[in-house]
Each structure stands twice: as C-alpha cells, then as structure tokens.
C-alpha atoms as a PDB file:
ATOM      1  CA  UNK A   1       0.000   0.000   0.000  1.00  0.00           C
ATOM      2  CA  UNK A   2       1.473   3.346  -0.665  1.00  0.00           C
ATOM      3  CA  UNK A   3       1.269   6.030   1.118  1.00  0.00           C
ATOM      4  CA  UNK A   4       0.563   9.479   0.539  1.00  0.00           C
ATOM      5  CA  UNK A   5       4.022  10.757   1.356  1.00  0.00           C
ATOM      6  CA  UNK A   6       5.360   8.124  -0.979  1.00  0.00           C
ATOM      7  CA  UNK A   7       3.227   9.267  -3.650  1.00  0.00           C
ATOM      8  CA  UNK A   8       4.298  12.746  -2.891  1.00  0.00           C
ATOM      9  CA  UNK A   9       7.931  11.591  -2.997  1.00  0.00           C
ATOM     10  CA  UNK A  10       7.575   9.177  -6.369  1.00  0.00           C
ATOM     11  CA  UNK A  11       5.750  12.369  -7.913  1.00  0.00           C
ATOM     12  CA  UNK A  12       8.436  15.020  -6.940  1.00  0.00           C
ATOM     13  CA  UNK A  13      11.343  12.482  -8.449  1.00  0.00           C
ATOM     14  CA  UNK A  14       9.282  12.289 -11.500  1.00  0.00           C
ATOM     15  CA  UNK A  15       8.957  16.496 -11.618  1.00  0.00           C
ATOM     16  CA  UNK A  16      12.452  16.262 -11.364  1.00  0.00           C
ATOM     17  CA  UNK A  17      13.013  14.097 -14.234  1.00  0.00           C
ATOM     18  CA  UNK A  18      10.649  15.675 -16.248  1.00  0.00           C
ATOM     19  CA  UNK A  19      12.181  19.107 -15.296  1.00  0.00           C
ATOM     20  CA  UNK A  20       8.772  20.392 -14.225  1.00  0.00           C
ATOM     21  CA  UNK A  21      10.144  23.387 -12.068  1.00  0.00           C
ATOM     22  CA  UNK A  22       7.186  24.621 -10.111  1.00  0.00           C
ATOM     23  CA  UNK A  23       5.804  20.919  -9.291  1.00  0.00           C
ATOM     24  CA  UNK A  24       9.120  20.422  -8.184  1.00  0.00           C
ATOM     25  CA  UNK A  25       9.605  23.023  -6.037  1.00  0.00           C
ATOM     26  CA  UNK A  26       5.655  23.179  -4.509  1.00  0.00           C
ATOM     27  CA  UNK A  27       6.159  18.957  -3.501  1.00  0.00           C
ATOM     28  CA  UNK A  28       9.948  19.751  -2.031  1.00  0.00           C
ATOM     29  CA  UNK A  29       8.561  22.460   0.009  1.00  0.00           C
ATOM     30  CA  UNK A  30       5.675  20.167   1.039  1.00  0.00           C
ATOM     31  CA  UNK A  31       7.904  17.391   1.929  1.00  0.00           C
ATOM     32  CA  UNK A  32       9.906  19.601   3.444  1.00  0.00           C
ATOM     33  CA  UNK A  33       6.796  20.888   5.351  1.00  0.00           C
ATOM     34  CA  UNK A  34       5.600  17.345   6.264  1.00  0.00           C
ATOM     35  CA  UNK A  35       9.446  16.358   7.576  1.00  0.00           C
ATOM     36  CA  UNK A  36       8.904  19.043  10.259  1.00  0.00           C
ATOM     37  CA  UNK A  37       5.594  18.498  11.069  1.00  0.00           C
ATOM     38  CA  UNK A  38       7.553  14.739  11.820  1.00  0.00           C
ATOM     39  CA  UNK A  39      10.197  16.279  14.096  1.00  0.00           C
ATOM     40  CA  UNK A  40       8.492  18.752  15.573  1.00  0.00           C
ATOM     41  CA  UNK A  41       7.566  16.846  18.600  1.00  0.00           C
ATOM     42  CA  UNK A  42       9.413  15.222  21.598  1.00  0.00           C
ATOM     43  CA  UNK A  43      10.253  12.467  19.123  1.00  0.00           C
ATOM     44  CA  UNK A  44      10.485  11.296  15.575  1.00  0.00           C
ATOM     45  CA  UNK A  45       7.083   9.931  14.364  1.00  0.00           C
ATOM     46  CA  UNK A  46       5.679   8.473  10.589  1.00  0.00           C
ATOM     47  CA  UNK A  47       2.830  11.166  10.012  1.00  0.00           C
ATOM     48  CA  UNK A  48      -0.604   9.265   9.638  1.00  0.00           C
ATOM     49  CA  UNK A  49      -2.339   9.976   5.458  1.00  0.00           C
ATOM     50  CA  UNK A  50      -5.036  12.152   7.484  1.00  0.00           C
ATOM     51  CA  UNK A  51      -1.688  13.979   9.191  1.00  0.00           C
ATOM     52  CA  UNK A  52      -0.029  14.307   6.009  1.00  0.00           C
ATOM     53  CA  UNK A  53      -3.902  15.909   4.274  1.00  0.00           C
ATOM     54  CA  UNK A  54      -4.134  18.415   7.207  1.00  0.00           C
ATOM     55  CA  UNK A  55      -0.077  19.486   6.153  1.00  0.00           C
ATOM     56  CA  UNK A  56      -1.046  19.662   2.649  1.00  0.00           C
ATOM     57  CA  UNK A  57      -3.947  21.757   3.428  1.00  0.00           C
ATOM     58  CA  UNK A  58      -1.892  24.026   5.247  1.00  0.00           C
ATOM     59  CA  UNK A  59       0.265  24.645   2.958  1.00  0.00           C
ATOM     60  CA  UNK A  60      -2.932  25.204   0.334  1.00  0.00           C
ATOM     61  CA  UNK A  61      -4.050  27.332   2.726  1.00  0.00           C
ATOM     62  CA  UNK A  62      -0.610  29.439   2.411  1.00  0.00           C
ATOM     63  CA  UNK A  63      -0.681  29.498  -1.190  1.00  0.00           C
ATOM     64  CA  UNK A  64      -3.724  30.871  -1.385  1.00  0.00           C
ATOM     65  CA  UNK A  65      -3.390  33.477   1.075  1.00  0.00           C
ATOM     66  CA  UNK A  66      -0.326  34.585  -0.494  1.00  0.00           C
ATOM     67  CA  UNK A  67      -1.781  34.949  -3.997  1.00  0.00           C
ATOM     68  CA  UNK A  68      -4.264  37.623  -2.699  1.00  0.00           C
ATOM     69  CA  UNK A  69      -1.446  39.109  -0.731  1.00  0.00           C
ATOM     70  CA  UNK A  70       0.830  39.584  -3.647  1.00  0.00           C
ATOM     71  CA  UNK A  71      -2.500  39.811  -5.761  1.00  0.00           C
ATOM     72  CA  UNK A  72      -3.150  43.279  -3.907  1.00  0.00           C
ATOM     73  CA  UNK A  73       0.104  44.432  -3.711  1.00  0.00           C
ATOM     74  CA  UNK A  74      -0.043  44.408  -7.782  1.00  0.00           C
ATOM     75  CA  UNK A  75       2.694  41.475  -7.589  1.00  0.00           C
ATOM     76  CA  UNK A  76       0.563  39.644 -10.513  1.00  0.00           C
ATOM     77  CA  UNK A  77       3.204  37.530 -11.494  1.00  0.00           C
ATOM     78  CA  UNK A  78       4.033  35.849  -8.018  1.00  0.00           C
ATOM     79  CA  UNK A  79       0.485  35.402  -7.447  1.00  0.00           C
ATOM     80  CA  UNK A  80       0.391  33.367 -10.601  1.00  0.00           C
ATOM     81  CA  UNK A  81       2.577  31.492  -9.450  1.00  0.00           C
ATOM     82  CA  UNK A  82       1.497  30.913  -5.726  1.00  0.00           C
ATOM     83  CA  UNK A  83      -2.162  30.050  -7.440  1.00  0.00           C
ATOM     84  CA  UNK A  84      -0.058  27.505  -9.781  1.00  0.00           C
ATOM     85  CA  UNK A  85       1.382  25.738  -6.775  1.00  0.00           C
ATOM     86  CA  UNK A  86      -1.766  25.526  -4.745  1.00  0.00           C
ATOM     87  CA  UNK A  87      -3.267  23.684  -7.803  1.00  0.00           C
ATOM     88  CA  UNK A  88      -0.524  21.227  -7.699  1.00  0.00           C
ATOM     89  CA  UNK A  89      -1.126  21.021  -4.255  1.00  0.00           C
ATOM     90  CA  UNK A  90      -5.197  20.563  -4.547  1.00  0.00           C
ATOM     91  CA  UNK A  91      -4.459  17.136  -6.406  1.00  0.00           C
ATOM     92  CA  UNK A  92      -3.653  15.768  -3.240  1.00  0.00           C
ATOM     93  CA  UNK A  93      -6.534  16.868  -1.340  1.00  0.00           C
ATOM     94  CA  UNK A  94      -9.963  15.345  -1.574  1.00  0.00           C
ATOM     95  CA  UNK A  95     -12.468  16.632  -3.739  1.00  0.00           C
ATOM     96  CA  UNK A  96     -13.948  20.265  -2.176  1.00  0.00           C
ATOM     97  CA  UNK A  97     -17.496  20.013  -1.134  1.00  0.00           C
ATOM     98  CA  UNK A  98     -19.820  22.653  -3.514  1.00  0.00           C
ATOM     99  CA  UNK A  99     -21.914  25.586  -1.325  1.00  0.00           C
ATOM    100  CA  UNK A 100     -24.943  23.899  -2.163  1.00  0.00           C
ATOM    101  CA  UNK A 101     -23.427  20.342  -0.381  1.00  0.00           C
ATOM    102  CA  UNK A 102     -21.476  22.432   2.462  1.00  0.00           C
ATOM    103  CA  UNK A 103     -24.958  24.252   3.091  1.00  0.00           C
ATOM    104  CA  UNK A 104     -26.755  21.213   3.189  1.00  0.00           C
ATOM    105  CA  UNK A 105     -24.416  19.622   5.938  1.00  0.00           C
ATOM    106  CA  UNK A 106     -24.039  22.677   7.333  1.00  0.00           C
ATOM    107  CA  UNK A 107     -28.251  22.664   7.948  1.00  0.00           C
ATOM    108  CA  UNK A 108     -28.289  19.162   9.443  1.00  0.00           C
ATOM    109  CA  UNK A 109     -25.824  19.857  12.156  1.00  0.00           C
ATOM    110  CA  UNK A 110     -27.588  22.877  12.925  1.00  0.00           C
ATOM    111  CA  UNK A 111     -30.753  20.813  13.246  1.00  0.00           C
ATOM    112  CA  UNK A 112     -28.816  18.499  15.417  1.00  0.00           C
ATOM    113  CA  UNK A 113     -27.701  21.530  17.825  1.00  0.00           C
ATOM    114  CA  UNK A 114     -31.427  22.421  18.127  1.00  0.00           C
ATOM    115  CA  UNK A 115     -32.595  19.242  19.060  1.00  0.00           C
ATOM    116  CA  UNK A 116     -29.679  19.196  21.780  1.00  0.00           C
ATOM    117  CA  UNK A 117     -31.315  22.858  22.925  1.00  0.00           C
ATOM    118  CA  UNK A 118     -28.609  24.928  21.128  1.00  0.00           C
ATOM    119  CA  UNK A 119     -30.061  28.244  19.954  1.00  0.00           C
ATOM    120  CA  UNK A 120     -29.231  31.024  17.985  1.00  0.00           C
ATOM    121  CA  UNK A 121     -25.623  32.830  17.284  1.00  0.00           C
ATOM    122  CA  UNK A 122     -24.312  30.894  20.847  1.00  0.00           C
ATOM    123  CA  UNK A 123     -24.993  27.459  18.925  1.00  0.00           C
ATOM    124  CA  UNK A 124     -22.233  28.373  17.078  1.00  0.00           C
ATOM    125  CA  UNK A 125     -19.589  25.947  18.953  1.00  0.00           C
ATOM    126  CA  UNK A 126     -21.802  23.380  18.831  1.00  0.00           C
ATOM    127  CA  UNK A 127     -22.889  23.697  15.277  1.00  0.00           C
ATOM    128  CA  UNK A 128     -19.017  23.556  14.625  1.00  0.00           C
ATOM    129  CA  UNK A 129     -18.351  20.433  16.722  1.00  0.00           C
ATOM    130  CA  UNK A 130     -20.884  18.621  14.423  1.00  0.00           C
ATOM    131  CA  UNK A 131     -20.252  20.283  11.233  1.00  0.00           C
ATOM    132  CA  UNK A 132     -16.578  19.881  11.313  1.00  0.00           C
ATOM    133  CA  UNK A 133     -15.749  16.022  11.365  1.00  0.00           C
ATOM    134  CA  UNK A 134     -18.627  15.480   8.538  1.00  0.00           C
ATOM    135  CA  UNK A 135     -16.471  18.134   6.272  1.00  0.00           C
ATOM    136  CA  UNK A 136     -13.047  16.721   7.343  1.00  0.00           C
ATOM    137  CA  UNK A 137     -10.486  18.150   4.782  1.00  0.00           C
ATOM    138  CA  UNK A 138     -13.318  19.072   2.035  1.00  0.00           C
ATOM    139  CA  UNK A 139     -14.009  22.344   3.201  1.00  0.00           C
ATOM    140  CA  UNK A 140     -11.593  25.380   4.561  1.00  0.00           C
ATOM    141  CA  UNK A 141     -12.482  26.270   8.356  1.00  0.00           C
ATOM    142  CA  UNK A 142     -13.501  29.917   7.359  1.00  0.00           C
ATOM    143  CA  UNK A 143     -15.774  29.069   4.822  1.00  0.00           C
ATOM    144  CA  UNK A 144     -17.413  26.565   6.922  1.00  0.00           C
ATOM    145  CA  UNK A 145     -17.849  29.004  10.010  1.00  0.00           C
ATOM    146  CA  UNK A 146     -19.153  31.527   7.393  1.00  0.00           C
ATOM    147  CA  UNK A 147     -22.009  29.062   6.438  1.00  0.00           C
ATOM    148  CA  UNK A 148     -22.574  28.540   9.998  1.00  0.00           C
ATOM    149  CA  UNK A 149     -22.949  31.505  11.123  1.00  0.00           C
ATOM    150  CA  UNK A 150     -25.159  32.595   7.815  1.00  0.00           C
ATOM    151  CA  UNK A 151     -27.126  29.496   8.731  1.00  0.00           C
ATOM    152  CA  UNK A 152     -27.484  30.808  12.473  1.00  0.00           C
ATOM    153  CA  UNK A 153     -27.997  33.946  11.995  1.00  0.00           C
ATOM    154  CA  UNK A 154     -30.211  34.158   9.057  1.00  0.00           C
END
C-alpha cells in the first residue's frame, strides 16, 4: 500500500526528471513541510495519510493566502505562481465540497444543535463540533464558520 508521502515523494522524483520546475519546487517544500511536522515533537514519528492531508492543506491554505497578498500588492506575477502551486497542491486533497453540499451539511448539524437545545448565534460551537468532522479536509475552516454563522444567523 502506498502512502501518501510516498506518492508525494515518487511524484516530486518524476517532476524532477521531467524538469517540471514549479511541481518540483511546490512537492519539495511540502515534503519539506511534512518532515517538520515529523520532528516537531518530543520524538520522531511516521505522520498518519489524514496527518499528512491536514499538512497539505496548510500549505494550500498558504498558497492561497499569499496569492491575494501579492494579488493586492499588484505582484501579478508571483500570485500566478502561488495560485499555480496551490493547484498542484489541490491534487492531493480530496475533492472540495460545492456551497450547495457544504450548506446542506451545514443545515443538518444545525438541526442536530437544536434538538440538543442549542439556539441562535451561541450554537455556534456546537454547530461547529458537528459540522466539522462530517467536512473533514473538504471544506476550509472559514468558509465553513461563514455558512454557519449565515445558517445561524439568518
């Protein structure tokens, strides 16, 4: 069975070979990324596929962020580029959930909360707590607190 940082490795050796720069460069940095995610604790440790998702989001997460930054700052051509690597970087993650399915998951927790006698914009927490394992990866936190609250609120 391979795992996902052995697919991440295989695929970087084969950017290499195939001189594709910027996949190079994005899967380095997230191996890199992964590595001291590994070491960062008391000891060494193997990082779990879900660990290795929730480093890969991160680093998504970064890419994107920095796009707008650079984006705003009328830096055009580096936000190209941090866009290009987050797309490398979405090929890894699992398939995003669409408003219309985030919404609809987003409603069902919130039912849930109700029927456990959480109301209104304090539910919030709660809504969160249910809403968050059922999205696991699929959605960024932000947007899903946004829906939440819209839910909540409106």
């Amino acid at each position: 069975m391979t795992t996902l940082k052995s697919k991440l490795q295989e695929d970087l050796n084969a950017a290499i070979k195939g001189r594709d720069e910027l996949r190079s460069s994005t899967l380095r940095l997230t191996l890199t990324a992964i590595t001291k995610e590994e070491v960062s604790g008391t000891e060494k440790r193997e990082l779990s596929d879900d660990e290795i998702l929730k480093v890969i989001t991160r680093e998504a997460k970064k890419r994107r962020e920095a796009a707008e930054a650079f984006a705003q700052g009328g830096r055009a051509e580096s936000a190209e580029r941090e866009k290009a690597e987050g797309e490398v970087l979405a090929e890894y993650l699992p398939q995003q959930l669409s408003d219309d399915e985030l919404n609809e998951l987003v409603s069902q927790a919130v039912e849930e909360a109700r029927a456990a006698g959480a109301e209104g914009p304090k539910a919030m927490g709660q809504v969160m707590k249910i809403v968050n394992p059922k999205v696991a990866g699929r959605a960024e936190g932000g947007r899903v607190a946004a829906a939440v609250k819209s839910r909540l609120l409106g």
